[in-house]
C-alpha atoms as a PDB file:
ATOM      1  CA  UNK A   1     143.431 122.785  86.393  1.00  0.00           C
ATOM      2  CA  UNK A   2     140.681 120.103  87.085  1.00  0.00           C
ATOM      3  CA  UNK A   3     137.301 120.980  87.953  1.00  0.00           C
ATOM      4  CA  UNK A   4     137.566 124.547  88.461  1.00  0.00           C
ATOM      5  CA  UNK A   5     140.018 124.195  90.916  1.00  0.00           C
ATOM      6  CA  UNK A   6     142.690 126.955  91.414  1.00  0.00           C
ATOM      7  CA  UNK A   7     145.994 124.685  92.683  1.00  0.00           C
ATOM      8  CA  UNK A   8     146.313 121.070  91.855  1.00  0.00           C
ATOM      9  CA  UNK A   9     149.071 119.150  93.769  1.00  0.00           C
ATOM     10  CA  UNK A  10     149.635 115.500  92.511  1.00  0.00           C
ATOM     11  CA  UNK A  11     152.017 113.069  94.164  1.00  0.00           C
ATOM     12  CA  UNK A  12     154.343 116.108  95.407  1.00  0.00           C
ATOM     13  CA  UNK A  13     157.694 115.297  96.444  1.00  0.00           C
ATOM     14  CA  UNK A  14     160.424 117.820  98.038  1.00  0.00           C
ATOM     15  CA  UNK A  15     163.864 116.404  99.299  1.00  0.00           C
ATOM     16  CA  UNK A  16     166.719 118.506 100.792  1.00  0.00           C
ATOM     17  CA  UNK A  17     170.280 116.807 100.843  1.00  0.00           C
ATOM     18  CA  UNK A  18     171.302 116.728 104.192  1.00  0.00           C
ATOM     19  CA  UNK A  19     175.122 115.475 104.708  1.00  0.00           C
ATOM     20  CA  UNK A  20     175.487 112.367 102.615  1.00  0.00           C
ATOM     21  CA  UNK A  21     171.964 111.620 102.521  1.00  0.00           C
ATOM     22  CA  UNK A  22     168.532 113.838 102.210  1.00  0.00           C
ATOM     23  CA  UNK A  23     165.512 114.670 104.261  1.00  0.00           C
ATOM     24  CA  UNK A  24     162.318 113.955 102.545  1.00  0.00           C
ATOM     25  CA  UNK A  25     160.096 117.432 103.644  1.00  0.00           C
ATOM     26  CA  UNK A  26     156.891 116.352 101.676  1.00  0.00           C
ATOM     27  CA  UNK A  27     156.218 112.784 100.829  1.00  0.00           C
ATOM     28  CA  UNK A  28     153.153 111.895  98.242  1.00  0.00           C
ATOM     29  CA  UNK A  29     150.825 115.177  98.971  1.00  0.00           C
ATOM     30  CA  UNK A  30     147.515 114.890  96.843  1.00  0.00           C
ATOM     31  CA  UNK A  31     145.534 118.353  96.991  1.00  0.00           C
ATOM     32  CA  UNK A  32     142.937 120.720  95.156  1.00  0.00           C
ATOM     33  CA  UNK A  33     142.019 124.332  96.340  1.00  0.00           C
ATOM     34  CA  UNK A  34     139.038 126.182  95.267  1.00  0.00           C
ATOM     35  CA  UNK A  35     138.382 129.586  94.465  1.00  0.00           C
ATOM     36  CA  UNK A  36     137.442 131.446  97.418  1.00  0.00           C
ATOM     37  CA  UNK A  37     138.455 128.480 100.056  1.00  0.00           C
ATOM     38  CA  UNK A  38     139.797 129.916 104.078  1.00  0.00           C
ATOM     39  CA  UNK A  39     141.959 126.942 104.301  1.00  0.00           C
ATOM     40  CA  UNK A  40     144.662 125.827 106.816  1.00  0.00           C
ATOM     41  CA  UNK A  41     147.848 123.640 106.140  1.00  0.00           C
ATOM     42  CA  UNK A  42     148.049 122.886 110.244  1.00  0.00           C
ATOM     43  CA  UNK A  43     151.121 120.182 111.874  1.00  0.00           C
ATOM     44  CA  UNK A  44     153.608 120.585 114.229  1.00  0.00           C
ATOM     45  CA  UNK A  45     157.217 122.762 113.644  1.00  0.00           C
ATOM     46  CA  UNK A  46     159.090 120.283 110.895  1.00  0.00           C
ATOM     47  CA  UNK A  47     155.832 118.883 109.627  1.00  0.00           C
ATOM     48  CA  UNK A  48     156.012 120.680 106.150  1.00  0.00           C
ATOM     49  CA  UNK A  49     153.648 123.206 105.937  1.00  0.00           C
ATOM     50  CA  UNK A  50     156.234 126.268 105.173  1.00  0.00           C
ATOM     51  CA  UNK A  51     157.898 124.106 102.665  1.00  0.00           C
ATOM     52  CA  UNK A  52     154.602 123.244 100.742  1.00  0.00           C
ATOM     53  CA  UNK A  53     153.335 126.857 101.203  1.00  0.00           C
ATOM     54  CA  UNK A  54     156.910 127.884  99.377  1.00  0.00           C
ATOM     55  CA  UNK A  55     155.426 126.183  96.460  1.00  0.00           C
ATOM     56  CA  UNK A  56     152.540 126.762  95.970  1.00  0.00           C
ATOM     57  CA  UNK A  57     154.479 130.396  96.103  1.00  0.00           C
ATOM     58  CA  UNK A  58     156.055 129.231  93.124  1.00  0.00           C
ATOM     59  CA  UNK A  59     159.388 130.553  96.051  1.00  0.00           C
ATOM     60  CA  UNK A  60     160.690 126.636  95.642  1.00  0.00           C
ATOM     61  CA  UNK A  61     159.907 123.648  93.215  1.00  0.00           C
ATOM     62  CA  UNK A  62     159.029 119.889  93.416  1.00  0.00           C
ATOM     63  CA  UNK A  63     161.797 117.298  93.385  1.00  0.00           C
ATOM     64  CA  UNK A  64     159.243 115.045  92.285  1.00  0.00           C
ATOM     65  CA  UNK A  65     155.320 115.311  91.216  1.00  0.00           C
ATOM     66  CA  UNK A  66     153.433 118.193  89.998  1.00  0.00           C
ATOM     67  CA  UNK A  67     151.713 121.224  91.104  1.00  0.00           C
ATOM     68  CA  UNK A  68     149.216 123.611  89.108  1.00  0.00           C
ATOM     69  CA  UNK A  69     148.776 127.060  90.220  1.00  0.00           C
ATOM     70  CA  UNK A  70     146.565 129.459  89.080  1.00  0.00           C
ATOM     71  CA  UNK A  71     146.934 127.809  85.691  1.00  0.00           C
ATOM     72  CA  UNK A  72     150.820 126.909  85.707  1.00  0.00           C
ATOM     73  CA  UNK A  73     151.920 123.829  85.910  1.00  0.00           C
ATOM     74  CA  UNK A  74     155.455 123.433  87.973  1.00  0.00           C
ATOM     75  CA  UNK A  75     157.175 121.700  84.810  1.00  0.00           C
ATOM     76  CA  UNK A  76     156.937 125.017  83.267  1.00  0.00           C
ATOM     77  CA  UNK A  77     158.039 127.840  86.087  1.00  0.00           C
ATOM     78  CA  UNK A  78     161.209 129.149  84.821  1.00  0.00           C
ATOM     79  CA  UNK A  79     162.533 131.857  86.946  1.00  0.00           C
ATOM     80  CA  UNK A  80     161.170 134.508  84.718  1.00  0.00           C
ATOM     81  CA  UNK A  81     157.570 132.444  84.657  1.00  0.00           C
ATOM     82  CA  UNK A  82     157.017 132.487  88.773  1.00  0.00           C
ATOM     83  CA  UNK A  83     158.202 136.087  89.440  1.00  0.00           C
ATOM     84  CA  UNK A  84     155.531 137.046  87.014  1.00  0.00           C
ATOM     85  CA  UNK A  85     153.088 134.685  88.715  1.00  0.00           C
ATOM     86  CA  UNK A  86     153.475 136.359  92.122  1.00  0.00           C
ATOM     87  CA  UNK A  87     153.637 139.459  91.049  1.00  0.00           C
ATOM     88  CA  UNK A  88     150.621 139.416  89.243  1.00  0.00           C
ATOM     89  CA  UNK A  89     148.390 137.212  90.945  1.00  0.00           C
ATOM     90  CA  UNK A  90     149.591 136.077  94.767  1.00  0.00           C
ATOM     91  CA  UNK A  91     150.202 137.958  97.586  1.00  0.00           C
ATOM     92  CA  UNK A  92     152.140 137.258 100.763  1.00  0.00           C
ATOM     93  CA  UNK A  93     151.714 137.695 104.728  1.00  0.00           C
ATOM     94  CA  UNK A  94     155.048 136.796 106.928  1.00  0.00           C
ATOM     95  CA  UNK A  95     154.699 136.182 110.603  1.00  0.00           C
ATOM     96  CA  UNK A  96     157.659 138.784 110.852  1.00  0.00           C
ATOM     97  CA  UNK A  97     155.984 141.495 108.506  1.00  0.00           C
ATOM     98  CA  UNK A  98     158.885 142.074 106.191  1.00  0.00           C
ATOM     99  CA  UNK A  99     158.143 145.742 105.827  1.00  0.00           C
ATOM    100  CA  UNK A 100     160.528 147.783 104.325  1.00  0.00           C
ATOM    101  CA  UNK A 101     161.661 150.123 107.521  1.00  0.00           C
ATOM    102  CA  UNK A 102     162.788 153.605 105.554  1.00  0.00           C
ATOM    103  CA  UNK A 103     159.340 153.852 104.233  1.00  0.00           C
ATOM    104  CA  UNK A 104     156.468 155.347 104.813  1.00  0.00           C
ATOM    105  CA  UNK A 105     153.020 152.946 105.648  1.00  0.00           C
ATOM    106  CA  UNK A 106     151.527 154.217 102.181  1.00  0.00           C
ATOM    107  CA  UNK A 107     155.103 153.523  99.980  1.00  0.00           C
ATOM    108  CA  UNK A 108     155.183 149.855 101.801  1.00  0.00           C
ATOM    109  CA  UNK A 109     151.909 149.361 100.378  1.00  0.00           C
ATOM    110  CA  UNK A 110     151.914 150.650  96.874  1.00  0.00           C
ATOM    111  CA  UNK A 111     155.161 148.680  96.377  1.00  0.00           C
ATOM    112  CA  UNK A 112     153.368 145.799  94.092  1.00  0.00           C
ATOM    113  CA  UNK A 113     151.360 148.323  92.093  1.00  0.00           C
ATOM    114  CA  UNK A 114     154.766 149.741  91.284  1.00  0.00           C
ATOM    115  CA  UNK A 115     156.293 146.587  90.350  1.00  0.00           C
ATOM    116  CA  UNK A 116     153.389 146.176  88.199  1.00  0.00           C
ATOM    117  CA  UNK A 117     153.830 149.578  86.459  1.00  0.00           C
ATOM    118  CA  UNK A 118     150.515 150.844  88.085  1.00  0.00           C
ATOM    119  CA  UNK A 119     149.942 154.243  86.857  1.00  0.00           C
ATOM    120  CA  UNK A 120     150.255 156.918  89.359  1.00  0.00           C
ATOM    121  CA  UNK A 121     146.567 157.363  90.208  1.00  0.00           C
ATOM    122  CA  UNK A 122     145.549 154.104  90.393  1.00  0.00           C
ATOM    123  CA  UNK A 123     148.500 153.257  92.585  1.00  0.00           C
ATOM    124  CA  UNK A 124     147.284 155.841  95.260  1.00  0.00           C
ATOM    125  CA  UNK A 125     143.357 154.879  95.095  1.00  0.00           C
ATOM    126  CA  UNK A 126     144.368 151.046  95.804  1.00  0.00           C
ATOM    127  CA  UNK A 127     146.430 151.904  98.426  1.00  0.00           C
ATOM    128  CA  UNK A 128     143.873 154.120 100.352  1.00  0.00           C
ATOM    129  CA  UNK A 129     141.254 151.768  99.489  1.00  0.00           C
ATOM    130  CA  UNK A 130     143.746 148.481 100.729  1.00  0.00           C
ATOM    131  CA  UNK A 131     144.646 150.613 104.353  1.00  0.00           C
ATOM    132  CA  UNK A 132     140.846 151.183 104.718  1.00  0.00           C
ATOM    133  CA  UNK A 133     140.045 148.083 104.265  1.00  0.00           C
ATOM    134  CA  UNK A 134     142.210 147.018 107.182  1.00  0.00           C
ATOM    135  CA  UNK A 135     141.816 150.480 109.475  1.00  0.00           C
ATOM    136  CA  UNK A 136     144.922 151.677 109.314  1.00  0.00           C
ATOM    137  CA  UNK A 137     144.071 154.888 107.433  1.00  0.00           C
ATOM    138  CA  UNK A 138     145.537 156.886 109.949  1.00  0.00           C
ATOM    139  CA  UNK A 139     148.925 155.655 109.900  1.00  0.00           C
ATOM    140  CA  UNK A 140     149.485 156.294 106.195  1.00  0.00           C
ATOM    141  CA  UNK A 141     152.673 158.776 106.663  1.00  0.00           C
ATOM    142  CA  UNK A 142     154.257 156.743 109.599  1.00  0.00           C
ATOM    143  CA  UNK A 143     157.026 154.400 109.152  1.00  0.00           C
ATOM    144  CA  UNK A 144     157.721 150.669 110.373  1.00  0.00           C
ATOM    145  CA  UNK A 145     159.082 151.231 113.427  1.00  0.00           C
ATOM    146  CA  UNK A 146     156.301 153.889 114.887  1.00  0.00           C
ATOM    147  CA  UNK A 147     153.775 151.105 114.573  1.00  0.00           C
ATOM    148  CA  UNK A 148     153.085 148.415 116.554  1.00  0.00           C
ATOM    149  CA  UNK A 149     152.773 144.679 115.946  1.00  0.00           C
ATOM    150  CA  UNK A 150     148.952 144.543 115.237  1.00  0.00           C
ATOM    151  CA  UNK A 151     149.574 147.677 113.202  1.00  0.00           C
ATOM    152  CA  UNK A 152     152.485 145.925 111.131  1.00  0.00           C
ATOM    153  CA  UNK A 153     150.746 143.012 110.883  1.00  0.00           C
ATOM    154  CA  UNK A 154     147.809 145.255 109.030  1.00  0.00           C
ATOM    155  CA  UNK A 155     149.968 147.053 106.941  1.00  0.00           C
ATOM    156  CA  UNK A 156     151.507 143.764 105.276  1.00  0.00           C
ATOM    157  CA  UNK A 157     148.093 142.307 105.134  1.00  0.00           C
ATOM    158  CA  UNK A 158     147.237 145.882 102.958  1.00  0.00           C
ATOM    159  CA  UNK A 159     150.471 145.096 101.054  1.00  0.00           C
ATOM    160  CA  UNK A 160     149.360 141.792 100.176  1.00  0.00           C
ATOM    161  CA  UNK A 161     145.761 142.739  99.175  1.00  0.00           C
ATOM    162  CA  UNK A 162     146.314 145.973  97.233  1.00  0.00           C
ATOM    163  CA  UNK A 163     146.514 144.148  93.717  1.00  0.00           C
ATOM    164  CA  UNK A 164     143.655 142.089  94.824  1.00  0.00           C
ATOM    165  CA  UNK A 165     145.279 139.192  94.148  1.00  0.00           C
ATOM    166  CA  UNK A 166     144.030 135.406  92.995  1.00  0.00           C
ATOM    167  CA  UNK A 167     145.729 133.819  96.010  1.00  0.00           C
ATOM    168  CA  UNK A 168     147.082 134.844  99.463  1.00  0.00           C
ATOM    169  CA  UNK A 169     149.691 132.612 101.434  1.00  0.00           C
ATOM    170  CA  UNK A 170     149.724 133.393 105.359  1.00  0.00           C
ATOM    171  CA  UNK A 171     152.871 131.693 106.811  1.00  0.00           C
ATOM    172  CA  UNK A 172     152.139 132.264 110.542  1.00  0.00           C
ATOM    173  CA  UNK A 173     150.353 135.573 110.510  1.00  0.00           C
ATOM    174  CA  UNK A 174     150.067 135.519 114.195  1.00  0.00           C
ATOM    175  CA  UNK A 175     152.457 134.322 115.528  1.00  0.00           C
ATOM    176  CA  UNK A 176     153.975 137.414 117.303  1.00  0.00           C
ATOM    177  CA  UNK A 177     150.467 139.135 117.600  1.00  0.00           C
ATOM    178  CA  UNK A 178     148.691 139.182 121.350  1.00  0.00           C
ATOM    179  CA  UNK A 179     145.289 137.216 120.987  1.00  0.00           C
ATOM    180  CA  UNK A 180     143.216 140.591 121.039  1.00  0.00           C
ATOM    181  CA  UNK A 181     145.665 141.671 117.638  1.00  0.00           C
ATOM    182  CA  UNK A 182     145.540 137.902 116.515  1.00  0.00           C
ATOM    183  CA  UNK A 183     141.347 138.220 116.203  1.00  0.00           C
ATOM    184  CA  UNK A 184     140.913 141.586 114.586  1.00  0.00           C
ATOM    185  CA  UNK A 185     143.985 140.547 112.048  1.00  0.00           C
ATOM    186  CA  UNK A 186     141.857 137.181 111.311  1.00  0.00           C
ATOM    187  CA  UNK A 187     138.422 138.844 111.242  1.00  0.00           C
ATOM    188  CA  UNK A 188     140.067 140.991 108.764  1.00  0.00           C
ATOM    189  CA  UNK A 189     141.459 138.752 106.434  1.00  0.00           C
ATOM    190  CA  UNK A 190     138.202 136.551 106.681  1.00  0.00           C
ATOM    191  CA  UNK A 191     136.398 139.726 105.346  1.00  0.00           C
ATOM    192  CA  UNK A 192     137.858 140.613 102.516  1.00  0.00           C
ATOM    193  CA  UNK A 193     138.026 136.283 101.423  1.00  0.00           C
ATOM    194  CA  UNK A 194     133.963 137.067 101.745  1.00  0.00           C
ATOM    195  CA  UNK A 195     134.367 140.239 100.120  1.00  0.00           C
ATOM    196  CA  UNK A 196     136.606 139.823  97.498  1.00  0.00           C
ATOM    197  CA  UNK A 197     136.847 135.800  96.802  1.00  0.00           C
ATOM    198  CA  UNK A 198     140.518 136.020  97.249  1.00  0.00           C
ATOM    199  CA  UNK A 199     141.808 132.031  97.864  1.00  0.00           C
ATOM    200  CA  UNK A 200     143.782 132.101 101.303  1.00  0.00           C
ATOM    201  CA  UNK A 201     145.974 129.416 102.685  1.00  0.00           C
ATOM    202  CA  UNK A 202     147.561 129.635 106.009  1.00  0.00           C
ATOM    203  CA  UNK A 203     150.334 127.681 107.329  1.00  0.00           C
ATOM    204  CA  UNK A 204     150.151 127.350 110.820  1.00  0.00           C
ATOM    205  CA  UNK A 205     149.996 125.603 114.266  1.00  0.00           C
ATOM    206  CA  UNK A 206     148.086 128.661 116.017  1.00  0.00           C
ATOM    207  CA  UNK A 207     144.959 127.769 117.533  1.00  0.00           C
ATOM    208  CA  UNK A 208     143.097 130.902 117.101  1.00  0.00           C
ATOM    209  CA  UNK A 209     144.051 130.713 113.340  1.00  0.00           C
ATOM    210  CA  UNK A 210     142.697 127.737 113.213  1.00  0.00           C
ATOM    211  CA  UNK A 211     139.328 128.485 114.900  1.00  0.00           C
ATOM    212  CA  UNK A 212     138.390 130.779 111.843  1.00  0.00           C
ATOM    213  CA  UNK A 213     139.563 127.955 108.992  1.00  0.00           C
ATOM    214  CA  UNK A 214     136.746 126.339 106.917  1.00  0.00           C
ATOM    215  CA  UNK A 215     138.899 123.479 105.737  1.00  0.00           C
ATOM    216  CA  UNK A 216     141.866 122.269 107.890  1.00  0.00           C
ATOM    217  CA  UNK A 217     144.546 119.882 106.361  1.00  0.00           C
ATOM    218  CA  UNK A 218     146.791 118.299 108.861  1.00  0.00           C
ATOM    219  CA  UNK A 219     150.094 117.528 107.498  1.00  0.00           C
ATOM    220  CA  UNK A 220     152.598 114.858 109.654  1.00  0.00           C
ATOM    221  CA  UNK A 221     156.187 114.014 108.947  1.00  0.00           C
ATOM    222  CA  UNK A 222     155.561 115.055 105.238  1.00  0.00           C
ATOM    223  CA  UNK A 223     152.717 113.408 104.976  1.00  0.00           C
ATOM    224  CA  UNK A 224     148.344 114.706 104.178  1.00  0.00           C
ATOM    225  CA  UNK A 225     146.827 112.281 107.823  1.00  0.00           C
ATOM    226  CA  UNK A 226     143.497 114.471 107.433  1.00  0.00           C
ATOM    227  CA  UNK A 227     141.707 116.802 105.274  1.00  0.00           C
ATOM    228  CA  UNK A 228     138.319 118.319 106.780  1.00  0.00           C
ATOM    229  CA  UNK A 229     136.245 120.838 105.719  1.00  0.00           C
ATOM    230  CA  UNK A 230     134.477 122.660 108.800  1.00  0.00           C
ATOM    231  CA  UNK A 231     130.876 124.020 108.912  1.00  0.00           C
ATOM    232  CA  UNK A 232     130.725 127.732 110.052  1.00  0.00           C
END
């Protein structure tokens, strides 16, 4: 990694074959995040930004260039290599939640500890501490479908956070939240990035997401057209 940066993306590539041919998703994207950065991959629908928040995910790979993650380089993410990666050390927010619906709030949450052999203790103090942190204590014996969207939204947010992980990838966390839901979600997640120095990067065209970045990267047909870091 180069100068204390946590993901290093040099001359990044990523084709799809497409009938005869392929479509070129990312063409020649040059990037650095810092520890503890609020950042925004913003553009249009087809600009990109899911398929460049897929790797830095380690979910997908480069078809050509390199990316460095959290101290892995792309070259060397095996299969085995970036399920260990997330598990440890990123955590994910969908715009559609992806909560598991036969569970309770609490099991949804405590799901990475388990994968992480958390011992039993532990695993219930994170999770309590994770639904506080996002005020959803109350709900911690209901199941997916008793909760609404804002309340969803909250518990995957808790999921994500409970390992306190390095990094956080938001791939339109608001998109099917009201703007009242859309701010407290936000206001949360910008706490605990001030609280706990956890990186987040959001891929999104919301406005009201992007009113709470501090750096906003604009991505077009592939392609970095502007990189600005905003003063709060």
């Amino acid at each position: 990694m180069k100068n204390g940066s946590i993901i290093t993306i040099e001359s990044l590539i990523k084709s799809f074959p497409i009938g005869g041919g392929e479509f070129t998703a990312l063409n020649g994207i040059n990037l650095t995040f810092a520890k503890g950065e609020f950042s925004g991959i913003v553009g249009p629908s087809g600009s990109g930004k899911t398929t460049l928040l897929n790797i830095l995910g380690s979910l997908d790979s480069p078809t050509k260039g390199h990316t460095n993650v959290l101290g892995t380089a792309s070259d060397q993410m095996n299969p085995r290599v970036s399920a260990m990666l997330r598990k440890k050390h990123i955590g994910f927010i969908f715009q559609t939640y992806n909560l598991m619906p036969v569970y309770t709030v609490f099991e949804n949450v405590e799901f990475p500890l388990l994968l992480l052999k958390t011992p039993a203790a532990e695993r219930k103090k994170a999770v309590l501490e994770a639904l506080e942190w996002v005020g959803i204590s109350d709900k911690v014996k209901s199941k997916p479908p008793q909760l609404s969207g804002g309340e969803s939204q909250r518990v995957a947010i808790a999921r994500a956070m409970v390992k306190k992980p390095d990094l956080v990838l938001a791939d339109e966390p608001t998109a099917n939240l009201d703007a009242e839901n859309s701010h407290h979600i936000l206001q949360t997640m910008e706490n605990l990035n001030k609280e706990l120095q956890t990186t987040f990067v959001f891929a999104t065209h919301d406005e009201k997401v992007i009113g709470y970045l501090r750096r906003i990267i604009t991505l077009e047909d592939g392609k970095v057209v502007s990189d600005k870091n905003i003063k709060k």
